[in-house]
Protein backbone atom coordinates (compact mmCIF):
# COMPACT_ATOMS: atom_id res chain seq x y z
CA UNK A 1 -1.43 -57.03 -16.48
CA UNK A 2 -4.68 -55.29 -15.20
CA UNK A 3 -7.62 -57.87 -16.10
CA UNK A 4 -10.04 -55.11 -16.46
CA UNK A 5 -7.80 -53.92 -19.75
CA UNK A 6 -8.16 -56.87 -21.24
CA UNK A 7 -11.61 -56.69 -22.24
CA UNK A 8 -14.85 -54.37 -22.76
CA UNK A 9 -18.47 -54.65 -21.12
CA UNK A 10 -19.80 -51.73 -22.33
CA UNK A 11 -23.48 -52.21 -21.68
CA UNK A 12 -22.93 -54.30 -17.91
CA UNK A 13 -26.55 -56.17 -17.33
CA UNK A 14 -26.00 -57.76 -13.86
CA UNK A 15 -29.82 -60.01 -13.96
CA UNK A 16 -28.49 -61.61 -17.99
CA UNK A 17 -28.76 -64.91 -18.10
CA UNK A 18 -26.38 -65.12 -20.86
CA UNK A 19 -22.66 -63.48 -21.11
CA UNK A 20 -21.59 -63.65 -24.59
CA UNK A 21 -18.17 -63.53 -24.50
CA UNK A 22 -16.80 -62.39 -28.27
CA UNK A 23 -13.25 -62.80 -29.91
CA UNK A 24 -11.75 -59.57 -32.63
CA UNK A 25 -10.73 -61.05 -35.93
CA UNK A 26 -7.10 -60.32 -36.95
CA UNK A 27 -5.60 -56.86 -36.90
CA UNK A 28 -9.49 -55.97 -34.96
CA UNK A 29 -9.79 -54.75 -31.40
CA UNK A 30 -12.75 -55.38 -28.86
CA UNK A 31 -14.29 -51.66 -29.78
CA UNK A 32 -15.04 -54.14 -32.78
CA UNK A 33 -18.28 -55.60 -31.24
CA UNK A 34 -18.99 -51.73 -29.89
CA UNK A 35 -22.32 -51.77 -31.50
CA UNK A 36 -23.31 -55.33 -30.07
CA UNK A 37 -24.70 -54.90 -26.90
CA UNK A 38 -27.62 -52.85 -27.68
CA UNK A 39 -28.90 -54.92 -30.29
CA UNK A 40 -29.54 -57.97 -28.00
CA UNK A 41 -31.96 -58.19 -25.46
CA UNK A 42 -31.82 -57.91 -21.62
CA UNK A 43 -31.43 -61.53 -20.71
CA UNK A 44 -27.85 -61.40 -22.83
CA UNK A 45 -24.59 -59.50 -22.13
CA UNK A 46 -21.69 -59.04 -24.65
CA UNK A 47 -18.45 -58.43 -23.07
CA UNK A 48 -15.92 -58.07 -26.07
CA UNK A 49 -11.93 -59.52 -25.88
CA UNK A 50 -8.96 -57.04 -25.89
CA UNK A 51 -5.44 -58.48 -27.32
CA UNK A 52 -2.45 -56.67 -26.87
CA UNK A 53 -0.86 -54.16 -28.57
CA UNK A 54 -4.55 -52.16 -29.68
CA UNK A 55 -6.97 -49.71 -28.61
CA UNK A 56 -5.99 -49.25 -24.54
CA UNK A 57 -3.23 -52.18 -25.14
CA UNK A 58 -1.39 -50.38 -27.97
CA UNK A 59 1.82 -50.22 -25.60
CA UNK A 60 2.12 -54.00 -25.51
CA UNK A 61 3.59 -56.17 -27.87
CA UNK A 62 1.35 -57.84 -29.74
CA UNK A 63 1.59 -61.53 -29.57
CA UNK A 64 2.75 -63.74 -33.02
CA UNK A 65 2.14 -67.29 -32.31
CA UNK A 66 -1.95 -68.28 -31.73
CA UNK A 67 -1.15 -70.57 -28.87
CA UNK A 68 0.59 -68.21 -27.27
CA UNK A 69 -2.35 -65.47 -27.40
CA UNK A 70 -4.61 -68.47 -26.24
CA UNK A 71 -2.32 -68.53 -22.77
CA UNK A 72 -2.52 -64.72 -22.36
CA UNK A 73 -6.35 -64.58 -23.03
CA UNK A 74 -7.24 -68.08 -20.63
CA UNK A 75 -6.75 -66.05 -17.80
CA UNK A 76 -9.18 -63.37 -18.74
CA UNK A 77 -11.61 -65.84 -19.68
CA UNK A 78 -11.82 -67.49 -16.36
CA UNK A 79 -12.38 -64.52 -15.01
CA UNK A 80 -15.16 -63.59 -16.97
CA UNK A 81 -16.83 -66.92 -16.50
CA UNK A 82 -16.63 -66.75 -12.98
CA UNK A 83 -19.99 -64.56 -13.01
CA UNK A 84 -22.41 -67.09 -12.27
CA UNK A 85 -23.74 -66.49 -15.89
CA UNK A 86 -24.23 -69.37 -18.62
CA UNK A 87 -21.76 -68.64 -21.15
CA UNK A 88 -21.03 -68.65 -24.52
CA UNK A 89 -18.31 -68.01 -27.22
CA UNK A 90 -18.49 -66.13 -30.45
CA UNK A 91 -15.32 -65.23 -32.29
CA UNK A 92 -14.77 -64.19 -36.22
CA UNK A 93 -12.24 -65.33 -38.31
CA UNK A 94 -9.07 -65.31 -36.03
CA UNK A 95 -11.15 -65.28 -33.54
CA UNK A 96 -12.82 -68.50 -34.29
CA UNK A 97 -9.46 -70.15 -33.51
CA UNK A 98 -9.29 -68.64 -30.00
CA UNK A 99 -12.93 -69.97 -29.51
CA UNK A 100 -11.94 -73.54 -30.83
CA UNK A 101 -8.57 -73.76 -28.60
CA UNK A 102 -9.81 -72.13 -25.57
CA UNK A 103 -13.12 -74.48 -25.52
CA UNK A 104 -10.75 -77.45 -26.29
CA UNK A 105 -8.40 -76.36 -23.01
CA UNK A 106 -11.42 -75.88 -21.08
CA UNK A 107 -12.37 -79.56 -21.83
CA UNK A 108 -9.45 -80.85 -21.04
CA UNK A 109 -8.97 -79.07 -17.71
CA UNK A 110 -12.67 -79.89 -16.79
CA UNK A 111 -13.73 -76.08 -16.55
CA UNK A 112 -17.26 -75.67 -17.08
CA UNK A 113 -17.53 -75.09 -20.89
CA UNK A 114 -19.44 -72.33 -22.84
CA UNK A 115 -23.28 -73.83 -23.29
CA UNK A 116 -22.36 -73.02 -27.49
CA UNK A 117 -20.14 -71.99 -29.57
CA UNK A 118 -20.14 -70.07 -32.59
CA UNK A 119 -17.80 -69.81 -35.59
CA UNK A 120 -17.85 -67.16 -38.15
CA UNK A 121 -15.77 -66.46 -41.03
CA UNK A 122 -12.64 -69.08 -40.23
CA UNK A 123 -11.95 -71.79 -41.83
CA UNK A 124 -11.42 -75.01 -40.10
CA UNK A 125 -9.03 -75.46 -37.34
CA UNK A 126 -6.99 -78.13 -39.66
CA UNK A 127 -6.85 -75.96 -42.80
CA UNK A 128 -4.46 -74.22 -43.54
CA UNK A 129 -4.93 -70.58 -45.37
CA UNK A 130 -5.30 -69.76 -48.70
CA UNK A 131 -3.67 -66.64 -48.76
CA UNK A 132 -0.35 -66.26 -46.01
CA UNK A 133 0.53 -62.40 -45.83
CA UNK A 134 2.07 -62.03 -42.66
CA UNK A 135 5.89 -62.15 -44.69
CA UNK A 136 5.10 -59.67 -47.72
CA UNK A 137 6.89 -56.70 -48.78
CA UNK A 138 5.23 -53.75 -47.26
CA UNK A 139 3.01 -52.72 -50.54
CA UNK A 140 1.96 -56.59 -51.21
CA UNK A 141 1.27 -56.67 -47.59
CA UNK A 142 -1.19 -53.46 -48.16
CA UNK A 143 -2.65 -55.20 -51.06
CA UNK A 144 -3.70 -57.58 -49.37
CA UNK A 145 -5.01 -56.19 -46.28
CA UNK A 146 -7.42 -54.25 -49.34
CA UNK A 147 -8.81 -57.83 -50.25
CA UNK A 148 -10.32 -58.29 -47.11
CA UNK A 149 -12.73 -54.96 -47.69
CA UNK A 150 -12.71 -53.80 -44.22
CA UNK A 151 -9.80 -51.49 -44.24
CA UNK A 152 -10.83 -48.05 -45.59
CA UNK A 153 -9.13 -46.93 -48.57
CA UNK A 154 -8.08 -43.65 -47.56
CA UNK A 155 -6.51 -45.50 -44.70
CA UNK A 156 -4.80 -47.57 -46.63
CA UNK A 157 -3.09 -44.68 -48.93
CA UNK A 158 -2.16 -42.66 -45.61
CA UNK A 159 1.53 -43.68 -44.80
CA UNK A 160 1.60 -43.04 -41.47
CA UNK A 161 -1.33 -44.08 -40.14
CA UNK A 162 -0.91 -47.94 -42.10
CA UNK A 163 2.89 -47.74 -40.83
CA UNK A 164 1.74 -47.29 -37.07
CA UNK A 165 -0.49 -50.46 -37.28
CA UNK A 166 1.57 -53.00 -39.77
CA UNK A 167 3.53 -54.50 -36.78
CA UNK A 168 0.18 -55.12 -35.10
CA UNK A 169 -1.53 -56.70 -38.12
CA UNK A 170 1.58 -58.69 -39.46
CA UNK A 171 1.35 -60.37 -35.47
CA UNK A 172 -2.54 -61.02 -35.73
CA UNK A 173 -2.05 -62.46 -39.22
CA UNK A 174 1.10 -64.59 -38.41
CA UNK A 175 -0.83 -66.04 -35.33
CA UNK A 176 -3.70 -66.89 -37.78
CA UNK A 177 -1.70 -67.83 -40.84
CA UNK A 178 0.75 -70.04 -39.23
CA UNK A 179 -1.83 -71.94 -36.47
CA UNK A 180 -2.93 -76.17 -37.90
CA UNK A 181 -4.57 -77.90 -35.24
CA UNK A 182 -3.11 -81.64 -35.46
CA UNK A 183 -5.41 -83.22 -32.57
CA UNK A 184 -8.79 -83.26 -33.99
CA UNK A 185 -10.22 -82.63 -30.70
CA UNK A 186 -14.23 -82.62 -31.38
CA UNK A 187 -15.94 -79.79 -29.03
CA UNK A 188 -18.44 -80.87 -26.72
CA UNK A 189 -20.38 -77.33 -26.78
CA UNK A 190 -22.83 -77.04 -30.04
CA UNK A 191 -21.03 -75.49 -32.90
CA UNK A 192 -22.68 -72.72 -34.82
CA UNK A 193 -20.87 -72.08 -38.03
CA UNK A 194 -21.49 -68.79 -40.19
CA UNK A 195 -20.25 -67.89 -43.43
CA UNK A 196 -20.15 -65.61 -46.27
CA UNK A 197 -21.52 -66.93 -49.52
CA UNK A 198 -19.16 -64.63 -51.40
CA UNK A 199 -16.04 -64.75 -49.12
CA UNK A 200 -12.78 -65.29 -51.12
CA UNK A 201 -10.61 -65.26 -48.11
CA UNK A 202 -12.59 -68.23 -46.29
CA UNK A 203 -14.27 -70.40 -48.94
CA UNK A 204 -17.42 -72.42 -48.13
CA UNK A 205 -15.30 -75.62 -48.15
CA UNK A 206 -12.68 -74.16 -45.11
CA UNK A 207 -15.98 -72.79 -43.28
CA UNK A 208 -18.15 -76.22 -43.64
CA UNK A 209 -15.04 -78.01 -42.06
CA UNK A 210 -15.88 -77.44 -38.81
CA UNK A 211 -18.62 -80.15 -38.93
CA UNK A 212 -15.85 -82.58 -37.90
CA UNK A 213 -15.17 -80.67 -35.21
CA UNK A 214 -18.39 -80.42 -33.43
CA UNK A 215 -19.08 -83.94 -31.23
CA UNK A 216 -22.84 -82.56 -30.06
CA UNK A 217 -24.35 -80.56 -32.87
CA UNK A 218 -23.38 -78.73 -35.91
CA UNK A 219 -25.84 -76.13 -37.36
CA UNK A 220 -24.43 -73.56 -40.50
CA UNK A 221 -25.76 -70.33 -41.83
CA UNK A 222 -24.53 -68.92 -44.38
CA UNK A 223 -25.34 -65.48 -45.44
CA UNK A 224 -24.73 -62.97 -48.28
CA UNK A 225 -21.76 -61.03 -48.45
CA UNK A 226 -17.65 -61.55 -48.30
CA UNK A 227 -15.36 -62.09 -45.23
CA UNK A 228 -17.04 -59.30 -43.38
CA UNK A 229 -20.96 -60.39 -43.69
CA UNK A 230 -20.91 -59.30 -40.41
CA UNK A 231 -21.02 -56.11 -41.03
CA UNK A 232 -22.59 -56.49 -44.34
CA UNK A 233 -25.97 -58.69 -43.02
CA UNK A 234 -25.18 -57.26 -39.58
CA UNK A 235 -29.05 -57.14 -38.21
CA UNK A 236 -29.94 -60.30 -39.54
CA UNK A 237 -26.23 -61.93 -37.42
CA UNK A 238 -27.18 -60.47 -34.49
CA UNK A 239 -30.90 -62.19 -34.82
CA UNK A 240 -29.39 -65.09 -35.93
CA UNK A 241 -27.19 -65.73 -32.78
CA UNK A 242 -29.81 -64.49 -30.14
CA UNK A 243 -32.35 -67.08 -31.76
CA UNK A 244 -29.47 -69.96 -31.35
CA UNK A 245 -28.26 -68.14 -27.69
CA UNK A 246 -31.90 -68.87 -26.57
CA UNK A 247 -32.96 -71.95 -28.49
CA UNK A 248 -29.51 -73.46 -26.84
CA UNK A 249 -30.52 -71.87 -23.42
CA UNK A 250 -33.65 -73.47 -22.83
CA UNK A 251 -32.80 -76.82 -24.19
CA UNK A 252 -29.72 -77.15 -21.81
């Protein structure tokens, strides 16, 4: 495995103080967080996770079982960390499980840890989902990807093109639907939760959660929109993680 496949810096900024290092959401690829890096300023860099079996990975196997994907991406984390940068996680909705268990190895290895964290869109490591897809018929299965409103439609109806990618998003969603944390390990990072105030996927419930999980500072936004608010109230995410990147900066 070639590190430099596994994830995207597509705006380098060698004098950042700051590497943001961000985790896809299921069935998502790095090119996710494409239009992130230009919407920060200088003093932070977003370098963007690539899983296997997407985008310049499609010819691997994509992984099925979360703890398994958090073994493959340690590695690549590590190396990205090793930049003399302060760092600092950010993943959405799968992703926020890969931020929770990869912080929680990095504590118990005694790694230096991201300086924050930040949640968005997942429920709570202990919860498990409301909705388990992963196992459905091939239409219920399309369904359902159309409840999450980030699939286009068109997509959707176009056989071949949904075909190609089920295998990939049935792995991403059986690594989300089937991970429950049982150790209750707090983080010692601060934990930045974000939500969408009209998510049926995640409710508000799954998403507050996480204040048992942060040790040294919880702090929750919640903004308008469904599971995707991200893309939905994306200006006013991106200011809303700079603000907490610097705030958390200076103060450490």
């Amino acid at each position: 495995m070639d590190i430099k496949e596994c994830f995207f810096n597509r705006m380098p900024r060698p004098n950042a103080k700051i590497r943001l290092i961000c985790f896809p959401f299921a069935g998502g690829s790095a090119s996710v967080y494409n239009n992130w890096p230009a919407k920060f300023q200088d003093t932070i860099e977003v370098v963007s996770i690539q899983y296997p079996g997407r985008g310049n990975r499609m010819k691997e196997n994509p992984i099925k079982q979360l703890k398994d994907l958090v073994e493959h991406v340690s590695g690549v984390i590590q190396t990205l960390c090793d930049c003399g940068k302060h760092m600092a996680f950010y993943g959405h909705s799968m992703g926020s499980k890969l931020v929770y268990e990869i912080t929680k190895k990095m504590q118990m290895t005694g790694d230096k840890l991201p300086f924050c964290v930040f949640v968005s869109g997942g429920r709570a490591p202990d919860i498990p989902p409301r909705l388990t897809m992963y196992n459905l018929e091939r239409e219920e299965f399309i369904y359902s990807l159309g409840l999450y409103k980030n699939t286009p439609e068109e997509i959707l109806r176009e056989k071949d093109i949904i075909d190609f990618f089920i295998p990939m998003l049935r792995a991403d969603f059986e690594a989300d639907e089937t991970y429950l944390d049982i150790e209750h390990i707090p983080l010692e990072p601060p934990v930045y939760v974000l939500g969408g105030a009209k998510d049926i996927i995640t409710s508000l419930d799954d998403v507050r959660a996480w204040k048992r999980y942060a040790k040294n500072g919880y702090y929750e936004k919640i903004f308008p929109g469904g599971h995707f608010f991200i893309k939905e109230q994306f200006p006013e995410v991106i200011e809303y993680i700079q603000n907490a990147l610097n705030k958390e900066f200076n103060e450490s």
